[in-house]
N, C-alpha and C. Protein backbone atom coordinates (compact mmCIF):
# COMPACT_ATOMS: atom_id res chain seq x y z
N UNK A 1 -36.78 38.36 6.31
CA UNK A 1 -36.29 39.41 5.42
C UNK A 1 -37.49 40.06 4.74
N UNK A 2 -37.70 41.13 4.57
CA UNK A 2 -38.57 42.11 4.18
C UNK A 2 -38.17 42.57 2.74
N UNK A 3 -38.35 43.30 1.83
CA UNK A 3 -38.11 43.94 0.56
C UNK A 3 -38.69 44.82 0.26
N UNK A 4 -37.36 46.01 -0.41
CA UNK A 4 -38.38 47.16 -0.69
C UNK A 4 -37.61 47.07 -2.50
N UNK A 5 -38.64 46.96 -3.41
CA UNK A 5 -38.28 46.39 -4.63
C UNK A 5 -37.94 48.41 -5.42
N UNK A 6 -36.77 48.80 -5.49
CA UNK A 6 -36.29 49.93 -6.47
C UNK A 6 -37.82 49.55 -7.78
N UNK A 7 -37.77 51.40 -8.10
CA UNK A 7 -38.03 51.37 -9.48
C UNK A 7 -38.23 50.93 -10.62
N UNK A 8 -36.49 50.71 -10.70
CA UNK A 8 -36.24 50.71 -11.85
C UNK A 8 -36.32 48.72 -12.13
N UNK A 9 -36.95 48.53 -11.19
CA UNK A 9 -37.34 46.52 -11.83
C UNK A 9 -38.69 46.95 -11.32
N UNK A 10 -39.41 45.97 -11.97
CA UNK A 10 -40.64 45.32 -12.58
C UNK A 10 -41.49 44.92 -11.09
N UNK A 11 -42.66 46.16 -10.81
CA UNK A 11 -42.85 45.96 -9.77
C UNK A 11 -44.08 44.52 -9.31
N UNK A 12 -44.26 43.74 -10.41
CA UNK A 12 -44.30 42.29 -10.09
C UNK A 12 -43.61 41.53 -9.14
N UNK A 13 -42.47 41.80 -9.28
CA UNK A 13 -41.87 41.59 -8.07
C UNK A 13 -42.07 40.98 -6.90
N UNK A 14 -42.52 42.25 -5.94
CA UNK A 14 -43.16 42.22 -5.09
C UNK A 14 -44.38 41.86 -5.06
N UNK A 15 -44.98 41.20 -5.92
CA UNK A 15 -46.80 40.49 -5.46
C UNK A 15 -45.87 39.31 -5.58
N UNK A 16 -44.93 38.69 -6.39
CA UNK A 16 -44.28 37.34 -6.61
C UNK A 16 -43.80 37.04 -5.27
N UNK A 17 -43.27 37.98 -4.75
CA UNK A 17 -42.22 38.02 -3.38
C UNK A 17 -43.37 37.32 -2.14
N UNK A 18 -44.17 38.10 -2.38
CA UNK A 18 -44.98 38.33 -1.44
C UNK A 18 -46.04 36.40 -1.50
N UNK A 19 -46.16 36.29 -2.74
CA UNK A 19 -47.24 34.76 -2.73
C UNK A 19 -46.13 34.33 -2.55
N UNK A 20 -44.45 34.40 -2.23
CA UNK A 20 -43.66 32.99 -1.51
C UNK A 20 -43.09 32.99 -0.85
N UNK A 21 -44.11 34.20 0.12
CA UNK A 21 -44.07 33.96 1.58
C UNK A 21 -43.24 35.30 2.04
N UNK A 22 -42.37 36.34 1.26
CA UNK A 22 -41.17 37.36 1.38
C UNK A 22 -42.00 38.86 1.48
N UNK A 23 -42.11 39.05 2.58
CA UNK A 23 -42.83 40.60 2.27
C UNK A 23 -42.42 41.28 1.45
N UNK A 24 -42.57 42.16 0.68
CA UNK A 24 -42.10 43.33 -0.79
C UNK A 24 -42.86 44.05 -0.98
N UNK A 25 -42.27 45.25 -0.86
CA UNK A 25 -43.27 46.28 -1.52
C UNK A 25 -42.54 46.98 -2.51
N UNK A 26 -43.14 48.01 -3.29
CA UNK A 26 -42.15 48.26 -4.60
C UNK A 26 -41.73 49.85 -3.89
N UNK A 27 -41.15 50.77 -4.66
CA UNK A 27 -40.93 52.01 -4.29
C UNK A 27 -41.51 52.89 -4.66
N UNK A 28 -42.20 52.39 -5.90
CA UNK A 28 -43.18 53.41 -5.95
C UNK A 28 -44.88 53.43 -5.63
N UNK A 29 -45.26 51.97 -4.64
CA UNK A 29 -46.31 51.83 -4.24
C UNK A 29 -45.89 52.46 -2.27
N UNK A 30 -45.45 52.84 -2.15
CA UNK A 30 -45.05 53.44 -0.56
C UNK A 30 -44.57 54.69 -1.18
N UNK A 31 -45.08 55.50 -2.33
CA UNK A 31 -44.90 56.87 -2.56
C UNK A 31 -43.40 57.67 -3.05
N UNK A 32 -42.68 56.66 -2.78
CA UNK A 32 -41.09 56.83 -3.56
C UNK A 32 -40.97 56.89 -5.15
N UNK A 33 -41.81 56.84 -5.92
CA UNK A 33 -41.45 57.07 -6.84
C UNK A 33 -40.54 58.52 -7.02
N UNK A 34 -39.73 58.74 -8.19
CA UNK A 34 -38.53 59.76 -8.70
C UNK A 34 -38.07 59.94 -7.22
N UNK A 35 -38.33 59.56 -5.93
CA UNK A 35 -37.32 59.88 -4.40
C UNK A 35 -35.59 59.44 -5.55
N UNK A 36 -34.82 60.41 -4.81
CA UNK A 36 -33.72 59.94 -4.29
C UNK A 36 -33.01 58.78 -3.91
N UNK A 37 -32.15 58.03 -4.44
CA UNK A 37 -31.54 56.85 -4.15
C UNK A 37 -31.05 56.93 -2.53
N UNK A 38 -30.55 58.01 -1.90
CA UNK A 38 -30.44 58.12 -0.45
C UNK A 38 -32.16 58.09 0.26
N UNK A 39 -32.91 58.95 -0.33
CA UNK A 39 -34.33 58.52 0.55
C UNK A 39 -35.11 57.01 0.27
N UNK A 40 -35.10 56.63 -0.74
CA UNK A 40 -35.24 54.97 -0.45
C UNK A 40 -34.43 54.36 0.15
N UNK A 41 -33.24 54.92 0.56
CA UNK A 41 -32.20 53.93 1.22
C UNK A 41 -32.76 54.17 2.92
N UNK A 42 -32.80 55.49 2.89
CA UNK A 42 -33.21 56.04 4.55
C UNK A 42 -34.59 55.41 4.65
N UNK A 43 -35.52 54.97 3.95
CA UNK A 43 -36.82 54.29 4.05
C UNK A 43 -36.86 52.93 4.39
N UNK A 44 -35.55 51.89 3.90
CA UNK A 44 -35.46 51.33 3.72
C UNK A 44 -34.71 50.51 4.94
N UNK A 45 -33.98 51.81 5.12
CA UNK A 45 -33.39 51.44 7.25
C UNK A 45 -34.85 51.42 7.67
N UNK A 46 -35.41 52.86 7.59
CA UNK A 46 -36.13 52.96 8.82
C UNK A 46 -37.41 51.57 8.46
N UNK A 47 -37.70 51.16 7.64
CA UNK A 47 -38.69 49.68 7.59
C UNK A 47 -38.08 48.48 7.58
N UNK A 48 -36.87 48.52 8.22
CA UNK A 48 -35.63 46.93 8.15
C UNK A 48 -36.23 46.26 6.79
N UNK A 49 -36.09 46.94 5.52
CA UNK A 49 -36.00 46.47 4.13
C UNK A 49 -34.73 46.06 3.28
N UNK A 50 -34.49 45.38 2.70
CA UNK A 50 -33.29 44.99 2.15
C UNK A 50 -33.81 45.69 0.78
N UNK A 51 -33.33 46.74 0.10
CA UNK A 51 -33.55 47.26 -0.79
C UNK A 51 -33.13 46.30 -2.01
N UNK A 52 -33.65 45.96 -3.67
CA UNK A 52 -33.43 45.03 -4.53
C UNK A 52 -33.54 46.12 -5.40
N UNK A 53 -32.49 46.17 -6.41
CA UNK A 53 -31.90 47.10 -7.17
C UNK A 53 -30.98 46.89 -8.68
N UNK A 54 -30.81 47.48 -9.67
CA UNK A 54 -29.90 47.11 -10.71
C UNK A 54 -29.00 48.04 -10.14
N UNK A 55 -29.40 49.42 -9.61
CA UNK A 55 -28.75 50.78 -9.66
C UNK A 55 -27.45 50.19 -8.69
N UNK A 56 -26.35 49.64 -8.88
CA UNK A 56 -25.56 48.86 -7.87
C UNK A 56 -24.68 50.19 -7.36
N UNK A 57 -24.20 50.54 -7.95
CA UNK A 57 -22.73 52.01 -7.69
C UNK A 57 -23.61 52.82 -6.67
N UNK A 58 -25.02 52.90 -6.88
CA UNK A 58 -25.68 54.61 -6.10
C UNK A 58 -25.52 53.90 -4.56
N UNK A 59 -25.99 52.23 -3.97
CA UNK A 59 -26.49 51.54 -3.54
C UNK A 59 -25.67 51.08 -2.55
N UNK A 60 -24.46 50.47 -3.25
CA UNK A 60 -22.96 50.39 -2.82
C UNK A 60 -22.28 51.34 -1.94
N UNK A 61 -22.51 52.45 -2.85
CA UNK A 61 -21.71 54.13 -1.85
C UNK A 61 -22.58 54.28 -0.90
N UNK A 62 -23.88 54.49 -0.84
CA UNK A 62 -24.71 54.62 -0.13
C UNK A 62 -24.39 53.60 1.48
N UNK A 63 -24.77 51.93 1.13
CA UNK A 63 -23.85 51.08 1.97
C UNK A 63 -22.75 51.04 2.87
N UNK A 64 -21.54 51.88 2.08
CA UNK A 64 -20.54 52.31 2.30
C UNK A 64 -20.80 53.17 3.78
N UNK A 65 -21.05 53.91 3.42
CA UNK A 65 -21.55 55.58 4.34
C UNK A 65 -22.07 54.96 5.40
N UNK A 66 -22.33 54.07 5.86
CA UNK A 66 -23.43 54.36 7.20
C UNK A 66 -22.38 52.82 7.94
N UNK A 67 -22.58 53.00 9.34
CA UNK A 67 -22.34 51.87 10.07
C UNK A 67 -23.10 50.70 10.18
N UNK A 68 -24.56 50.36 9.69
CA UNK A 68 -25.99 49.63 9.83
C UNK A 68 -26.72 50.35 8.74
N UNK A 69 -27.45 49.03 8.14
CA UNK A 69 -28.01 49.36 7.35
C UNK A 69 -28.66 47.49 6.93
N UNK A 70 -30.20 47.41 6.51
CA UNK A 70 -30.12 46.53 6.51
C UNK A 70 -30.17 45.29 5.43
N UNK A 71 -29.47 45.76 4.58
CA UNK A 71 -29.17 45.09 2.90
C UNK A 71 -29.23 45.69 1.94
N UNK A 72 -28.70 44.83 1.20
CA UNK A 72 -29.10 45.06 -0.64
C UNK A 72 -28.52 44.07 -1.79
N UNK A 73 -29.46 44.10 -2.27
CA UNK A 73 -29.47 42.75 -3.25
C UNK A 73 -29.68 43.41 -4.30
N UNK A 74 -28.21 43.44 -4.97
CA UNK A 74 -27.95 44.08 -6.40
C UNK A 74 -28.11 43.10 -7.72
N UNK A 75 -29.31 43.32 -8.26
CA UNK A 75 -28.86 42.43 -9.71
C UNK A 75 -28.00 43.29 -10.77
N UNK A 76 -27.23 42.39 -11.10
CA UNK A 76 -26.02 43.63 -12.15
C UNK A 76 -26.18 43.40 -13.45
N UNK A 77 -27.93 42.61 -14.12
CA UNK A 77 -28.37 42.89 -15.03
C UNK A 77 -29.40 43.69 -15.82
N UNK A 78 -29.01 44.28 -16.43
CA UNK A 78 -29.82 45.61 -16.62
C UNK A 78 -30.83 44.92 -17.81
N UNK A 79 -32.10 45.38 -18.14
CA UNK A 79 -32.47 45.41 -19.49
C UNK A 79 -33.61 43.72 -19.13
N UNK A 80 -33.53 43.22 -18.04
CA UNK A 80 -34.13 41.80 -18.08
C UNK A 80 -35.72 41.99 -18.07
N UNK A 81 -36.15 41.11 -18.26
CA UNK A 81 -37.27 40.94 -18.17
C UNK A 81 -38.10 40.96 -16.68
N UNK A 82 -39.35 40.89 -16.71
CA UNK A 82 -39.89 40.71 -15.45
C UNK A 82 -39.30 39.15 -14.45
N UNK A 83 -40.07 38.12 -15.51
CA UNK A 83 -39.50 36.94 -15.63
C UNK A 83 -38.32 36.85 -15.24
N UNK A 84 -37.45 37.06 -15.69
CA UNK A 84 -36.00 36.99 -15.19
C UNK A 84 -35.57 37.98 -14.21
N UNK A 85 -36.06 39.07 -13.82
CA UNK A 85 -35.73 40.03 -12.28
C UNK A 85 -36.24 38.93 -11.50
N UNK A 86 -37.21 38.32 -11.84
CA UNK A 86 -38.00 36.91 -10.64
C UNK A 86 -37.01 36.23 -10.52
N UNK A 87 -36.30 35.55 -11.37
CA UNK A 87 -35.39 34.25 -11.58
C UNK A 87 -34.44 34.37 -10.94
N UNK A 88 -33.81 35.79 -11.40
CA UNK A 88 -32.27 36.30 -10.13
C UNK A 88 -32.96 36.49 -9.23
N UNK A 89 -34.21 37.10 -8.58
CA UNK A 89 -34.57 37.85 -7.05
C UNK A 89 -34.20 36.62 -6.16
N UNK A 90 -35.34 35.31 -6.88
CA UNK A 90 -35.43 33.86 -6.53
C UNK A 90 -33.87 33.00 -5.84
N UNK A 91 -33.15 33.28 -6.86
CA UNK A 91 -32.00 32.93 -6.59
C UNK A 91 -31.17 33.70 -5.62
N UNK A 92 -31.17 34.68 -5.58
CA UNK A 92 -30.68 35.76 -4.37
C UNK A 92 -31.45 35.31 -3.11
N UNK A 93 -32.60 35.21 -3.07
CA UNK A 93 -33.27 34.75 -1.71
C UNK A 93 -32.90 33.32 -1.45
N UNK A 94 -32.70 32.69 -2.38
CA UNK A 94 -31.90 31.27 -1.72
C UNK A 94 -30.69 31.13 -1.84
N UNK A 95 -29.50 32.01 -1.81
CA UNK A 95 -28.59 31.95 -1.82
C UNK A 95 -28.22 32.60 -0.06
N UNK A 96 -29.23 33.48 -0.06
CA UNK A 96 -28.96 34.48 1.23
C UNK A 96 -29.50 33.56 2.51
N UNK A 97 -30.61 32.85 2.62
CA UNK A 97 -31.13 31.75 3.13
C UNK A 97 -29.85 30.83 3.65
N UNK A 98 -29.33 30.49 2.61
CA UNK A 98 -28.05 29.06 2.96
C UNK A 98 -26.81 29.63 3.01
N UNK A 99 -26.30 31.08 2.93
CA UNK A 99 -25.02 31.56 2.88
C UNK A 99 -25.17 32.29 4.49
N UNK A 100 -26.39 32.73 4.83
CA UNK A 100 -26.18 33.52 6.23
C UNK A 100 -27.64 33.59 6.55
N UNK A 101 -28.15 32.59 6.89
CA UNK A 101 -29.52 32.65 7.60
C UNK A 101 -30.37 33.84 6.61
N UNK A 102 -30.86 34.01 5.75
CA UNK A 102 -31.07 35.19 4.80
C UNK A 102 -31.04 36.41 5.75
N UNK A 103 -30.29 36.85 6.16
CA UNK A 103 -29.49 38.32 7.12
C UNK A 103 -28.71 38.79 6.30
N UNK A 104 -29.05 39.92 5.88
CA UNK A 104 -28.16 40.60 4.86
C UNK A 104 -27.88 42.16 5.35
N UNK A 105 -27.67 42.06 6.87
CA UNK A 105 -27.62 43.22 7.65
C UNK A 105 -25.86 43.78 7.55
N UNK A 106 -25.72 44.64 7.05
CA UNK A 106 -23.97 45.25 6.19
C UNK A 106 -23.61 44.28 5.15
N UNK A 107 -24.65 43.70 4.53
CA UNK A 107 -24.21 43.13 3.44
C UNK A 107 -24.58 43.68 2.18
N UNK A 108 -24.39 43.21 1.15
CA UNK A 108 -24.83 43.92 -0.53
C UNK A 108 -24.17 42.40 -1.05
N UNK A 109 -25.38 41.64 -1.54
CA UNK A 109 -25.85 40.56 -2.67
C UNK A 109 -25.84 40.98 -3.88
N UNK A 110 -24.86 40.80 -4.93
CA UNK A 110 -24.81 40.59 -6.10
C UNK A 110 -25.40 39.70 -6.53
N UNK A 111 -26.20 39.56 -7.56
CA UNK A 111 -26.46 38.71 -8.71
C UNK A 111 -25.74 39.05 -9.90
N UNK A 112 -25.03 38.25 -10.23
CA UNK A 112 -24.43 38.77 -11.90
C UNK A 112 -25.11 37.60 -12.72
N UNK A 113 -24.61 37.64 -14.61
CA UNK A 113 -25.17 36.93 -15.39
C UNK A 113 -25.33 35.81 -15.01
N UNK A 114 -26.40 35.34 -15.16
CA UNK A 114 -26.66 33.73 -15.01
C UNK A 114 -26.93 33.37 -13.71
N UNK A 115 -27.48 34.21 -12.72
CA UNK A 115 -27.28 33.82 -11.37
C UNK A 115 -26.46 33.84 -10.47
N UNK A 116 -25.22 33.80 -10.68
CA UNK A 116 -23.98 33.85 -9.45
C UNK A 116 -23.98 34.81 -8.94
N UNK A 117 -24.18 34.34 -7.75
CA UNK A 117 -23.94 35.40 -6.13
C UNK A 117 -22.88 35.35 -5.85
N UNK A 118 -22.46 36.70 -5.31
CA UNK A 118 -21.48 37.02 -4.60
C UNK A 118 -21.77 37.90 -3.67
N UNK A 119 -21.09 37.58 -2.20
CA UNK A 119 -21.82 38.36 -0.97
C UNK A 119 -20.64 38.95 -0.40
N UNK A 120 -20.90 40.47 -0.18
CA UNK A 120 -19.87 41.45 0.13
C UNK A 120 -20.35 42.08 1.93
N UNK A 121 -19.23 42.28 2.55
CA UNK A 121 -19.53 43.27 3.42
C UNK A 121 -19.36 44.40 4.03
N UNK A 122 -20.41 45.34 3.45
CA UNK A 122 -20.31 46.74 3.10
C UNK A 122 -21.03 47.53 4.17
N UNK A 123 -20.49 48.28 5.52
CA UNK A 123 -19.03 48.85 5.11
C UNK A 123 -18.14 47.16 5.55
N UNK A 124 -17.51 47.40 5.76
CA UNK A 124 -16.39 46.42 6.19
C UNK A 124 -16.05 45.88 7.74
């Protein structure tokens, strides 16, 4: 699994991702910064990236729309810290690991408060 880390989290992230072993790059170090929530998504096919995001609704519809696409791992807490975007990312990557080989290809990974995953498949 690859990662293309949204904006709007803490692009630490991706150097964290990356020393444990998870490729990541952020969106605005591959020139996406202010892009479009559809052109990081179309970036994000075309580099088999599982996009990691708070923005869940833009991400979701987006999901929706296409037949293939190859993830997204929504945290649905807004306002966290760096530290803690790590703590949920962490937990999303080992949840996706032991729930489906971490393949999150028509899927969208929730993280809500406290860690709990929930794994959807979007489109259907």
């Amino acid at each position: 699994m690859k990662l293309l880390i949204d904006e709007n989290l803490s692009p630490r992230l991706a150097r964290w991702a990356c020393e444990s072993g998870v490729p990541a790059e952020t969106v605005v170090h591959v020139g996406l910064s202010g892009a479009t929530d559809a052109a990081v998504f179309a970036t994000a096919f075309s580099q088999d990236q599982v996009v990691v995001t708070v923005n869940v609704g833009d991400f979701i519809t987006l999901a929706a729309g296409v037949d293939l696409h190859p993830g997204v791992i929504a945290l649905r807490e807004a306002e966290l810290s760096a530290a803690l975007q790590w703590d949920r990312l962490k937990t999303a990557l080992a949840f996706a690991e032991q729930a489906c080989n971490g393949d999150l290809i028509n899927r969208v990974l929730e993280v809500k408060e406290g860690g709990e995953c929930l794994l959807h498949a979007i489109p259907p």
